[in-house]
C-alpha atoms as a PDB file:
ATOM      1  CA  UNK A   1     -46.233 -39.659 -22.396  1.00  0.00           C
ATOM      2  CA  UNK A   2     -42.880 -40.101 -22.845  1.00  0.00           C
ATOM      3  CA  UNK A   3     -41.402 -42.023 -25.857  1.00  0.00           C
ATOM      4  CA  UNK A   4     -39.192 -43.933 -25.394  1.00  0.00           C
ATOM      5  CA  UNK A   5     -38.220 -44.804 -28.754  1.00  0.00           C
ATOM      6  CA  UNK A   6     -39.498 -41.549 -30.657  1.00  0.00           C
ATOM      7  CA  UNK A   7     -36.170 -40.458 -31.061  1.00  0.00           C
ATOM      8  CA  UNK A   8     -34.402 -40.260 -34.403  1.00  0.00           C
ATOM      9  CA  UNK A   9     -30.675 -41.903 -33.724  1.00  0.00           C
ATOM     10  CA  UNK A  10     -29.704 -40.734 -37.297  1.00  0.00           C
ATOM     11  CA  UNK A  11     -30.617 -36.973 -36.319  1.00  0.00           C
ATOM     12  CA  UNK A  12     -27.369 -34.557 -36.757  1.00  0.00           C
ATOM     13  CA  UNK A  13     -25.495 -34.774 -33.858  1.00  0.00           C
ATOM     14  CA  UNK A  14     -26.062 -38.619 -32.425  1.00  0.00           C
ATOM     15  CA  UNK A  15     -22.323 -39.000 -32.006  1.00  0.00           C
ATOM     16  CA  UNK A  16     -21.330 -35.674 -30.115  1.00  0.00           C
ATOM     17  CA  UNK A  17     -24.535 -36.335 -27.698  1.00  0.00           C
ATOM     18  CA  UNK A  18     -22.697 -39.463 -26.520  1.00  0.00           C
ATOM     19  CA  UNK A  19     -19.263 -38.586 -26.490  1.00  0.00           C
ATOM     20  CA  UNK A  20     -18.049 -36.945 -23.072  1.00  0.00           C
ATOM     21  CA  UNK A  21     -16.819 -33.958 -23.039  1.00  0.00           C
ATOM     22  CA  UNK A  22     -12.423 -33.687 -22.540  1.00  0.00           C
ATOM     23  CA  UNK A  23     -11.118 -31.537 -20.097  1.00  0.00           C
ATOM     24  CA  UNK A  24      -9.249 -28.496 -21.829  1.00  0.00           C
ATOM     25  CA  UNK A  25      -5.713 -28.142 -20.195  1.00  0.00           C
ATOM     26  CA  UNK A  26      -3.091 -25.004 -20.680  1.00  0.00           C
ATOM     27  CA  UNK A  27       0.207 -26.129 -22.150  1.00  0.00           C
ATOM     28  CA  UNK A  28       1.940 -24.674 -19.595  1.00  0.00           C
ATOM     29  CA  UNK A  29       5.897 -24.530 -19.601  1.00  0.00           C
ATOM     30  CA  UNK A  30       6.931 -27.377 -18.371  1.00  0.00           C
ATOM     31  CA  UNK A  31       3.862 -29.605 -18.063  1.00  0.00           C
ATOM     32  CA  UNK A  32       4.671 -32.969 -19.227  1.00  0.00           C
ATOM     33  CA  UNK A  33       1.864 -34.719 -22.290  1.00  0.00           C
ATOM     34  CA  UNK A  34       2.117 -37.345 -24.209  1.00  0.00           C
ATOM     35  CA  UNK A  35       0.998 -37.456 -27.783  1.00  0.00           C
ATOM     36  CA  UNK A  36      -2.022 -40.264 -28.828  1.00  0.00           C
ATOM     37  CA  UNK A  37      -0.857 -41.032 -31.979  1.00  0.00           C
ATOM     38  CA  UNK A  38       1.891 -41.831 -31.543  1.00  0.00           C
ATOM     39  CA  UNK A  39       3.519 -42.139 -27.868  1.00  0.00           C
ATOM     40  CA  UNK A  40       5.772 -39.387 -28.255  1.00  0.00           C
ATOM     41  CA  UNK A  41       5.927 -37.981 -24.445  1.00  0.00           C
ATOM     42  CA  UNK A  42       7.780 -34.291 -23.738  1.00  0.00           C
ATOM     43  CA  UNK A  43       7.363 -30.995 -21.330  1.00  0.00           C
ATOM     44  CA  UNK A  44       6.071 -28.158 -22.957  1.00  0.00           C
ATOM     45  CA  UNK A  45       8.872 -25.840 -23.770  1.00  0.00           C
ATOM     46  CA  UNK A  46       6.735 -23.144 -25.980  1.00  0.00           C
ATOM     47  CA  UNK A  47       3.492 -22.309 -27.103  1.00  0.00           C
ATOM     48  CA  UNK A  48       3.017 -20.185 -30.027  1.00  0.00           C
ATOM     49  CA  UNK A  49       0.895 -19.604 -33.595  1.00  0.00           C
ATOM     50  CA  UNK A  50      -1.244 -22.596 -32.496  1.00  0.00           C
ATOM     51  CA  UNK A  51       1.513 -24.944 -32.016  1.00  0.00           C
ATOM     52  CA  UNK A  52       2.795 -26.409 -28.856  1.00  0.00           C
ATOM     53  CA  UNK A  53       6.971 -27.616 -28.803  1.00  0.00           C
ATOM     54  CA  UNK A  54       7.238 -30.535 -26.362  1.00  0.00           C
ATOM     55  CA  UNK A  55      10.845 -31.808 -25.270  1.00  0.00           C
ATOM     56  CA  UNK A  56      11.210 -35.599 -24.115  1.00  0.00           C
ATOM     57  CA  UNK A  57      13.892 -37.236 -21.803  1.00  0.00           C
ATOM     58  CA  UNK A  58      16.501 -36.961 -24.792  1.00  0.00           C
ATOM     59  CA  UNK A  59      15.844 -33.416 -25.711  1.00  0.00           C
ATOM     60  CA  UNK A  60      14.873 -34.161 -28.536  1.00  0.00           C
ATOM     61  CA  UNK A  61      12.223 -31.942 -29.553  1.00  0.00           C
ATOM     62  CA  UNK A  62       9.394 -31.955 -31.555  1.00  0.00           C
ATOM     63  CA  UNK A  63       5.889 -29.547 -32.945  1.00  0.00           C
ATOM     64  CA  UNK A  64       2.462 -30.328 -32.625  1.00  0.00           C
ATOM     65  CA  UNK A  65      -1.094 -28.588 -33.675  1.00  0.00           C
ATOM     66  CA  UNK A  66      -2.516 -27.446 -30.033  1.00  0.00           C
ATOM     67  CA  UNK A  67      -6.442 -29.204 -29.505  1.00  0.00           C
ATOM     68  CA  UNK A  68      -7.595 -32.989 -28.991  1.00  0.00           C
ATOM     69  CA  UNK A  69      -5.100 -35.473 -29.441  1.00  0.00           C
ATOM     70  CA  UNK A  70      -3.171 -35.582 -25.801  1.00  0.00           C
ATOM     71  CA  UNK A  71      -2.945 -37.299 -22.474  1.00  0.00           C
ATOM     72  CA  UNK A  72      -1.980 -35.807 -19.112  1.00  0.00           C
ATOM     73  CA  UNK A  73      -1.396 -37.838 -16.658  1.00  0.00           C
ATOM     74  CA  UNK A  74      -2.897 -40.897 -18.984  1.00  0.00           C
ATOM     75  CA  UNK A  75      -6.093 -39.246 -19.565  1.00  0.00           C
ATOM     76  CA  UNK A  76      -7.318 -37.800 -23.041  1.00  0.00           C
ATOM     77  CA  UNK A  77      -7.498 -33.708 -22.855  1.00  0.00           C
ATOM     78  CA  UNK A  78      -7.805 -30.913 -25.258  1.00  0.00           C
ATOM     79  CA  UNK A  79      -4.479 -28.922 -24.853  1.00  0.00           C
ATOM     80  CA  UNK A  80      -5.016 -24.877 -25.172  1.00  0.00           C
ATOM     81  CA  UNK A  81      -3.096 -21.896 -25.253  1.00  0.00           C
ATOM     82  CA  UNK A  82      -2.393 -20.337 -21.629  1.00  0.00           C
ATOM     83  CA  UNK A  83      -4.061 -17.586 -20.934  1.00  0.00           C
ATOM     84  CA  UNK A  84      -1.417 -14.412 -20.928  1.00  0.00           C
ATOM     85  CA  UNK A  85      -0.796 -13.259 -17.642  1.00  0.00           C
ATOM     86  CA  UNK A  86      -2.325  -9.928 -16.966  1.00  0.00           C
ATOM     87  CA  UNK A  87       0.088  -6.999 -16.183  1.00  0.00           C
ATOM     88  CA  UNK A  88       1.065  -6.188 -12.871  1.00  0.00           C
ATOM     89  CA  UNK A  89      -0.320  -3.129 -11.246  1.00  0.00           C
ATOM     90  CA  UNK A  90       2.763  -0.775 -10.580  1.00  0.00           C
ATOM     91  CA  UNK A  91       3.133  -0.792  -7.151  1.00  0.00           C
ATOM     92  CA  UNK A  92       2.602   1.569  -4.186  1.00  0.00           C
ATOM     93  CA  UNK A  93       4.366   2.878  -1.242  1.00  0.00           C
ATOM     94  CA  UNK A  94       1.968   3.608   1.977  1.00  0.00           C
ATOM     95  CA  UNK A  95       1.465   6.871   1.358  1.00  0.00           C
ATOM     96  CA  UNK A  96      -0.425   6.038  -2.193  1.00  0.00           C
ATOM     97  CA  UNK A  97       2.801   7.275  -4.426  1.00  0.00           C
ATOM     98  CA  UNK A  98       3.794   4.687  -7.224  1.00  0.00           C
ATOM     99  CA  UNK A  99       7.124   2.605  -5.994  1.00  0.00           C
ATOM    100  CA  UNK A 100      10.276   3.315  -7.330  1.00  0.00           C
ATOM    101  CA  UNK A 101      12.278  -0.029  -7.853  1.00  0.00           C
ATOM    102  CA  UNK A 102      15.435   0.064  -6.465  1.00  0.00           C
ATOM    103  CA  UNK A 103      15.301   3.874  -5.618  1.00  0.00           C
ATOM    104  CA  UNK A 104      18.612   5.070  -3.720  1.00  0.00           C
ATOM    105  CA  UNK A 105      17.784   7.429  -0.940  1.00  0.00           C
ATOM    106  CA  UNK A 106      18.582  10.757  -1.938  1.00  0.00           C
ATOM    107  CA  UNK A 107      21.185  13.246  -0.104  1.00  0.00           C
ATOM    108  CA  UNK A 108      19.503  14.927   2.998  1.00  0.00           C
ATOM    109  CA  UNK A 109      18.210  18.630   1.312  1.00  0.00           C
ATOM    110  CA  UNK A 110      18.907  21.399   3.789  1.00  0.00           C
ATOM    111  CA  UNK A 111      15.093  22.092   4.313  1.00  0.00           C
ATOM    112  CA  UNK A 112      13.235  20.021   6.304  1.00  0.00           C
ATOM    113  CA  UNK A 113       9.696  19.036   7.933  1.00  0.00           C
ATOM    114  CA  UNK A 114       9.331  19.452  11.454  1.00  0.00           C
ATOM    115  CA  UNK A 115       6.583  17.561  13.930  1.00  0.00           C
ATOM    116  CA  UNK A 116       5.817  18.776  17.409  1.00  0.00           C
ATOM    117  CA  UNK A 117       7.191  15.302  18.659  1.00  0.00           C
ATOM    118  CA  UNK A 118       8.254  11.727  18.614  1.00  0.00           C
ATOM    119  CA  UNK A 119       5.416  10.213  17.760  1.00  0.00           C
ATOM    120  CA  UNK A 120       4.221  12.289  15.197  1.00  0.00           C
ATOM    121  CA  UNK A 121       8.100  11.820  13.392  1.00  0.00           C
ATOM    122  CA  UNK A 122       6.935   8.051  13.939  1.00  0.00           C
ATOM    123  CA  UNK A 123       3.881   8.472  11.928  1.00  0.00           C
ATOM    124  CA  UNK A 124       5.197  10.643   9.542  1.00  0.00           C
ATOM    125  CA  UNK A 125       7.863   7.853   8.598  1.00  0.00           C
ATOM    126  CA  UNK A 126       5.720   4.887   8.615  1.00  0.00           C
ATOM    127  CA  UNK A 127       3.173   6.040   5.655  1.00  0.00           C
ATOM    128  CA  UNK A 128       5.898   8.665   3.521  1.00  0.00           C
ATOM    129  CA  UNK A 129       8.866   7.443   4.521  1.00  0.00           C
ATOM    130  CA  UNK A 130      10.091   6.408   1.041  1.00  0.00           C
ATOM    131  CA  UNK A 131       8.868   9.201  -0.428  1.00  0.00           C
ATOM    132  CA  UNK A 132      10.874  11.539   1.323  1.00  0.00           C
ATOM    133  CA  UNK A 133      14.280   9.283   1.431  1.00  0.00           C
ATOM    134  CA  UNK A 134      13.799   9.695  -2.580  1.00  0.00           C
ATOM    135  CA  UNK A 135      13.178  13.185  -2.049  1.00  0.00           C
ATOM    136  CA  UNK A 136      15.740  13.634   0.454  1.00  0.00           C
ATOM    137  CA  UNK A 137      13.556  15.229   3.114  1.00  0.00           C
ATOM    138  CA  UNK A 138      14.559  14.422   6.679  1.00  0.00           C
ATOM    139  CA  UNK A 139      11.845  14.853   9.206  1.00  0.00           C
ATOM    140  CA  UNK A 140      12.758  16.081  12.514  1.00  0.00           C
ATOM    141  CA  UNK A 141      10.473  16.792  16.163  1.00  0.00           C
ATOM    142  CA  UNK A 142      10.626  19.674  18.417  1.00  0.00           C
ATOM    143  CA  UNK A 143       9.308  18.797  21.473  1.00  0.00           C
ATOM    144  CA  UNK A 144       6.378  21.548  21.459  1.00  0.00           C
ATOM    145  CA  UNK A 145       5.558  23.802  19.191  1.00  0.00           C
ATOM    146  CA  UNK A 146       6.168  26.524  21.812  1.00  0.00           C
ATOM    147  CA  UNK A 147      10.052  25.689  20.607  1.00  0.00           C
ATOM    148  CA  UNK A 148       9.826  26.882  17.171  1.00  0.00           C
ATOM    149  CA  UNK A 149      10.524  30.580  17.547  1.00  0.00           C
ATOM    150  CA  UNK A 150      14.013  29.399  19.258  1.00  0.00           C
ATOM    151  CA  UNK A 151      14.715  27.044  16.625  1.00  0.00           C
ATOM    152  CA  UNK A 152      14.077  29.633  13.897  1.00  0.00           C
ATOM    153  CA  UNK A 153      16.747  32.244  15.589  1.00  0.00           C
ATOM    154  CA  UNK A 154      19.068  29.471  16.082  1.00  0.00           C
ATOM    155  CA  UNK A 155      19.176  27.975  12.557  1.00  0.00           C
ATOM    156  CA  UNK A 156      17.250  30.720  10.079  1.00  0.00           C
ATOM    157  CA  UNK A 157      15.647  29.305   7.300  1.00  0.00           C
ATOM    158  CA  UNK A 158      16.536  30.629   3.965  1.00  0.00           C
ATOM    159  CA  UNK A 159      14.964  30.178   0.633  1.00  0.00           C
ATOM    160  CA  UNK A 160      17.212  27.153  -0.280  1.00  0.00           C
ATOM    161  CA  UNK A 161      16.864  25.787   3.389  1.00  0.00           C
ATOM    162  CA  UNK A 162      12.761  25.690   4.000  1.00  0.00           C
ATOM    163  CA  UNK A 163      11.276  24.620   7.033  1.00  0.00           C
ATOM    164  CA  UNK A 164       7.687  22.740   6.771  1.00  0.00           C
ATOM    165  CA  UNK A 165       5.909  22.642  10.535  1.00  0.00           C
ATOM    166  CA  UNK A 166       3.284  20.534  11.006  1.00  0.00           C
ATOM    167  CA  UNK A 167       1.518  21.296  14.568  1.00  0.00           C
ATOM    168  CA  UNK A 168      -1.685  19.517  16.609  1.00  0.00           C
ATOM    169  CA  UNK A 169      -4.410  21.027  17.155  1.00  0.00           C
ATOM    170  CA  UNK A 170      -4.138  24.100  14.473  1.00  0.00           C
ATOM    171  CA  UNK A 171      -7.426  25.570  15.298  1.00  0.00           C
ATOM    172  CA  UNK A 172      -8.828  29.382  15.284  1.00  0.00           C
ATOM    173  CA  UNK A 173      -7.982  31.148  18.551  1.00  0.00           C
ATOM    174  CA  UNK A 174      -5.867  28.010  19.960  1.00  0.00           C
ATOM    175  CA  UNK A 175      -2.305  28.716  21.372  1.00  0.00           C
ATOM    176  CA  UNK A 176      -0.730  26.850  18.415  1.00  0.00           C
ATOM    177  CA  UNK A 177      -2.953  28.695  16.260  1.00  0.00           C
ATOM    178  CA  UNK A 178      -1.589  32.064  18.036  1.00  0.00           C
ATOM    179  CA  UNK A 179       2.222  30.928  17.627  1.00  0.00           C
ATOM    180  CA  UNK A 180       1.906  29.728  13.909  1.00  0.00           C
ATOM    181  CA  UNK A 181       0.550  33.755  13.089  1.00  0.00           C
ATOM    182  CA  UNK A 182       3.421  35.221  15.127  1.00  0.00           C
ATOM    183  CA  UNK A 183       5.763  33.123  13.044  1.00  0.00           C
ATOM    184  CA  UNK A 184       4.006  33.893   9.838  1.00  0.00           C
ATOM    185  CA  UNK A 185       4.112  37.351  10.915  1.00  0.00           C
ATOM    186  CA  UNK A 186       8.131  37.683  11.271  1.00  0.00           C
ATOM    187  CA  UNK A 187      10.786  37.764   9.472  1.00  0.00           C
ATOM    188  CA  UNK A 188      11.400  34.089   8.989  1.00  0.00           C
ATOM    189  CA  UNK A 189       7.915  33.717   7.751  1.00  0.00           C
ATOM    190  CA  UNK A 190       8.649  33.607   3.864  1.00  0.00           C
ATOM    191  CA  UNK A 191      10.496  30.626   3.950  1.00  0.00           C
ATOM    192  CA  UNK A 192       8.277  28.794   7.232  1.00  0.00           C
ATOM    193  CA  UNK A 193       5.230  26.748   5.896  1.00  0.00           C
ATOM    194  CA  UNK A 194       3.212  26.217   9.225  1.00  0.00           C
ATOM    195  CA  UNK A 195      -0.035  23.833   8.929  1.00  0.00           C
ATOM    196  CA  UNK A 196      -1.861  21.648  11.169  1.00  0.00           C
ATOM    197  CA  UNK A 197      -4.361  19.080  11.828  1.00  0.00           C
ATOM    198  CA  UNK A 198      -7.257  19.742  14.259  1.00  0.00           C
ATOM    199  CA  UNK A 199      -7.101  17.101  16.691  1.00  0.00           C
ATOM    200  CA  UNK A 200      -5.767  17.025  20.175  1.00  0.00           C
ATOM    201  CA  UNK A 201      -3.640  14.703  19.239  1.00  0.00           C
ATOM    202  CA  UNK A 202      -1.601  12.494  16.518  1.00  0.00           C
ATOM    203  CA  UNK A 203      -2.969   9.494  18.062  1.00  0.00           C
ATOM    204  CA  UNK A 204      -6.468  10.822  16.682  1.00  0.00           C
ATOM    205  CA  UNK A 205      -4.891  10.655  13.331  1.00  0.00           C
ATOM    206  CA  UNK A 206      -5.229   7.540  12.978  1.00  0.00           C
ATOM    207  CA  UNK A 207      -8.996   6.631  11.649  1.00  0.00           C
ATOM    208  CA  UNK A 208     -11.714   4.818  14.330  1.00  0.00           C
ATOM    209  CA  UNK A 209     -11.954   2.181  11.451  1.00  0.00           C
ATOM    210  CA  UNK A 210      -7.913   0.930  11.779  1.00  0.00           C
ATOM    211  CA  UNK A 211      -8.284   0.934  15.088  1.00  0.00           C
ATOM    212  CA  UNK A 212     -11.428  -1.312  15.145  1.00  0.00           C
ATOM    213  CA  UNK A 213     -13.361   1.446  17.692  1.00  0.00           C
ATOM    214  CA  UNK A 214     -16.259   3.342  17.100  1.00  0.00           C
ATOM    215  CA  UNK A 215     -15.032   6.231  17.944  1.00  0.00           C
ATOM    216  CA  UNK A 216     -11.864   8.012  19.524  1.00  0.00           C
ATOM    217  CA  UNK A 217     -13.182   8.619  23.387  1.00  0.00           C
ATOM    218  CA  UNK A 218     -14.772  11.968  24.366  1.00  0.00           C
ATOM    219  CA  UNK A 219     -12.402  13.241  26.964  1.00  0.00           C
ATOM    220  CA  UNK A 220     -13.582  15.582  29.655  1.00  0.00           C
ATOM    221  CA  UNK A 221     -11.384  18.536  30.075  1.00  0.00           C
ATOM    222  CA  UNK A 222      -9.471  18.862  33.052  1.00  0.00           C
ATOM    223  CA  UNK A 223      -8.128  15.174  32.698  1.00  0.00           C
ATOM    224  CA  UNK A 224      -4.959  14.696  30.478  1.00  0.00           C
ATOM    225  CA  UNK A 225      -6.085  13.706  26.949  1.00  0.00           C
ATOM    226  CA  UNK A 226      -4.011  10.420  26.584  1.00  0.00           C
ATOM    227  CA  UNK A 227      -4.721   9.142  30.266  1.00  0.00           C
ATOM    228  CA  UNK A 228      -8.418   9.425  29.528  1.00  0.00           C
ATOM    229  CA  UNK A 229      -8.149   7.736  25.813  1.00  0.00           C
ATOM    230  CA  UNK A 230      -6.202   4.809  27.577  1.00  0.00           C
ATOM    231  CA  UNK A 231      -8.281   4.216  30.127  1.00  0.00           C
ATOM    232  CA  UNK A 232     -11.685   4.705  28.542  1.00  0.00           C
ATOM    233  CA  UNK A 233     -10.011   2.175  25.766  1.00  0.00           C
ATOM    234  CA  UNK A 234      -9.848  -0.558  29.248  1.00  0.00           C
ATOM    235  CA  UNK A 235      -5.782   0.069  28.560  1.00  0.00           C
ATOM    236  CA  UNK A 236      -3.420   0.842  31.413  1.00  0.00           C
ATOM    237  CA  UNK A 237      -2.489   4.505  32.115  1.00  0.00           C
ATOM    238  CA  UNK A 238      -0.286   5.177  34.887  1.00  0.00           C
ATOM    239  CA  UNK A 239       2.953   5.346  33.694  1.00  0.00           C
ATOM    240  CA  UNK A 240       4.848   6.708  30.832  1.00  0.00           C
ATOM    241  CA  UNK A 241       5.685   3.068  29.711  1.00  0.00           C
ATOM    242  CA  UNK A 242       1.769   2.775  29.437  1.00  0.00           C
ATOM    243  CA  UNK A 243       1.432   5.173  26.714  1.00  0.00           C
ATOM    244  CA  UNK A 244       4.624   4.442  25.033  1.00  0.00           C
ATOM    245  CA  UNK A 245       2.889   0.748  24.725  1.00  0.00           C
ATOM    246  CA  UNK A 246      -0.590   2.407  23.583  1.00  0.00           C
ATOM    247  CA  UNK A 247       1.134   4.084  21.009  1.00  0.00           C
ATOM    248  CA  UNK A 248       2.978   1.183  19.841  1.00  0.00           C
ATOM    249  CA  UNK A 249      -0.409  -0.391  19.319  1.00  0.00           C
ATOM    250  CA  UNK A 250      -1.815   2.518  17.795  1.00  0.00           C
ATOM    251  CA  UNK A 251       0.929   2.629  15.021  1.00  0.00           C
ATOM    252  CA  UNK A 252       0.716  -1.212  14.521  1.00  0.00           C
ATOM    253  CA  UNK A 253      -3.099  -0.206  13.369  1.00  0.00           C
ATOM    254  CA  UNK A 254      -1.164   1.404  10.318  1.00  0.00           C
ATOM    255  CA  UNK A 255      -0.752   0.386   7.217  1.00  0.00           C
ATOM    256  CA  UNK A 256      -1.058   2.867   4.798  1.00  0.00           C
ATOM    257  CA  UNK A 257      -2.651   6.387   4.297  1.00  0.00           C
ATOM    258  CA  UNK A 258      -5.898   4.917   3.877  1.00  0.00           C
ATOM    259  CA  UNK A 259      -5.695   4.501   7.751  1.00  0.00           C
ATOM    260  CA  UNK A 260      -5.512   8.177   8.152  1.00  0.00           C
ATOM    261  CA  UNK A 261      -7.740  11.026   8.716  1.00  0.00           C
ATOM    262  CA  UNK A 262      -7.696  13.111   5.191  1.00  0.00           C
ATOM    263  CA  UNK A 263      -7.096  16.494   7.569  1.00  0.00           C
ATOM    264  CA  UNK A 264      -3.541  14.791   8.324  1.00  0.00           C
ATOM    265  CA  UNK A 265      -2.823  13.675   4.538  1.00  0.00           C
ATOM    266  CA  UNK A 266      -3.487  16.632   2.903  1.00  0.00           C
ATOM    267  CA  UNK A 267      -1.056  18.878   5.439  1.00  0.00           C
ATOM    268  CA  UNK A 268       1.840  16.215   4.999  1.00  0.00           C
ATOM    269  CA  UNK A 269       1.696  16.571   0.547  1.00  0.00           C
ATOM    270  CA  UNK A 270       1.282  20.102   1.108  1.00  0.00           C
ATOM    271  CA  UNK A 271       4.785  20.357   3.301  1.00  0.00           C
ATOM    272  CA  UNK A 272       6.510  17.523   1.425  1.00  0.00           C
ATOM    273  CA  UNK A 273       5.761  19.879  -2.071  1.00  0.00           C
ATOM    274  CA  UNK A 274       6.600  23.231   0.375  1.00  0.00           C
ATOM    275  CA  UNK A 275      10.066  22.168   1.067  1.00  0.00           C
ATOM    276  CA  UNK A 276      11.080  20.367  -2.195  1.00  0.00           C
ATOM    277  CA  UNK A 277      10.076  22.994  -4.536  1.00  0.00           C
END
């Protein structure tokens, strides 16, 4: 049974079991409090070695022991250090390299990457394009990779002016595959890095996940790659302003290099360190 009146009220501790408990309030800079004791009301203009500095309408200002003893707003509070603000993480560019604040873009190097075409350049400069303006790499397309040999005769490279390639669809016994070895092969191929990624196309770059699909489509050969993405993807696909808008959308899906297949990233870093070195 419960009693009542068993209780001892003189037991240690009677007065803090019926006193409520005061809210405990950071002296933030600027937040206005009024002293008990006295009336003396001020903002907050500095916190430090337990003390809090509060200035009033007159600026005059005046030091107080931080605890019990305040009002905000007309209530009774128990004014506290602030917490310190934690550091802020250094921050990143897209492609995962820490930001350099107000970083100048650096005078075009003579070497430079080349992409196959326009919308690989596209891709290239949305997730490491401030890493090359600060390295001074300019990225350029060739419209096929079939172009590359002509491009080499036309403008050699040299060992201060490098050329990085980055081709689709770099796989054993493909023609890319068969031009990159003929290039390798020559004499331009000491100063040519030539790497690629395995899929038909950029557009497969980008990862299922950003896209918010599955999967990329299975396309039966025979039909052209992109007309059969598009459609199987319920997007239009008849003209060329079709898959100029599918691509649009496709990029929009990126925001960093997490949104890209890791057989893309590691060929980029391996020509952006090829040409700068």
């Amino acid at each position: 049974m419960d009693d009542r009146y068993g209780a001892d009220v003189l037991a240690a501790g009677w007065r803090e079991r019926h006193q409520r408990a005061l809210a405990r309030v950071a002296a933030e800079r600027d937040l206005v409090v009024e002293v008990a004791e006295d009336g003396f009301c001020g903002a907050v203009t500095s916190v430090s070695g337990g003390l809090v500095e509060l200035e009033d309408r007159h600026r005059r200002r005046r030091m107080f022991e931080l605890g019990p003893g305040f009002l905000v707003d007309g209530a009774p509070v128990v004014l506290v250090a602030p917490t310190p603000a934690a550091p802020a993480a250094p921050a990143r560019t897209a492609s995962g390299s820490f930001a350099v604040a107000d970083a100048r873009a650096r005078v075009a190097r003579p070497s430079r990457i080349l992409v196959e075409g326009r919308h690989d350049a596209e891709l290239v400069e949305k997730v490491w394009g401030d890493d090359l303006r600060i390295e001074g790499v300019v990225v350029e397309y060739l419209q096929g990779v079939d172009l590359l040999a002509d491009l080499l005769e036309a403008e050699p490279p040299t060992a201060e002016r490098r050329y990085g390639v980055l081709v689709d669809h770099l796989v054993p016994g493909s023609k890319e595959a068969r031009i990159a070895q003929a290039v390798e092969r020559g004499r331009h191929g000491a100063h040519v890095r030539i790497v690629g990624h395995p899929f038909v196309d950029v557009w497969q770059c980008v990862t299922p996940r950003a896209m918010g699909i599955r999967a990329w489509p299975e396309v039966p050969r025979g039909i052209d790659w992109k007309t059969g993405v598009c459609r199987a993807l319920g997007w239009p696909a008849e003209e060329q302003a079709d898959f100029a808008r599918a691509w649009k959308r496709i990029l929009g899906s990126v925001h960093s290099y997490r949104d890209l297949e890791p057989a893309l990233l590691g060929r980029v870093e391996e020509l952006i360190d090829f040409v700068t070195a």
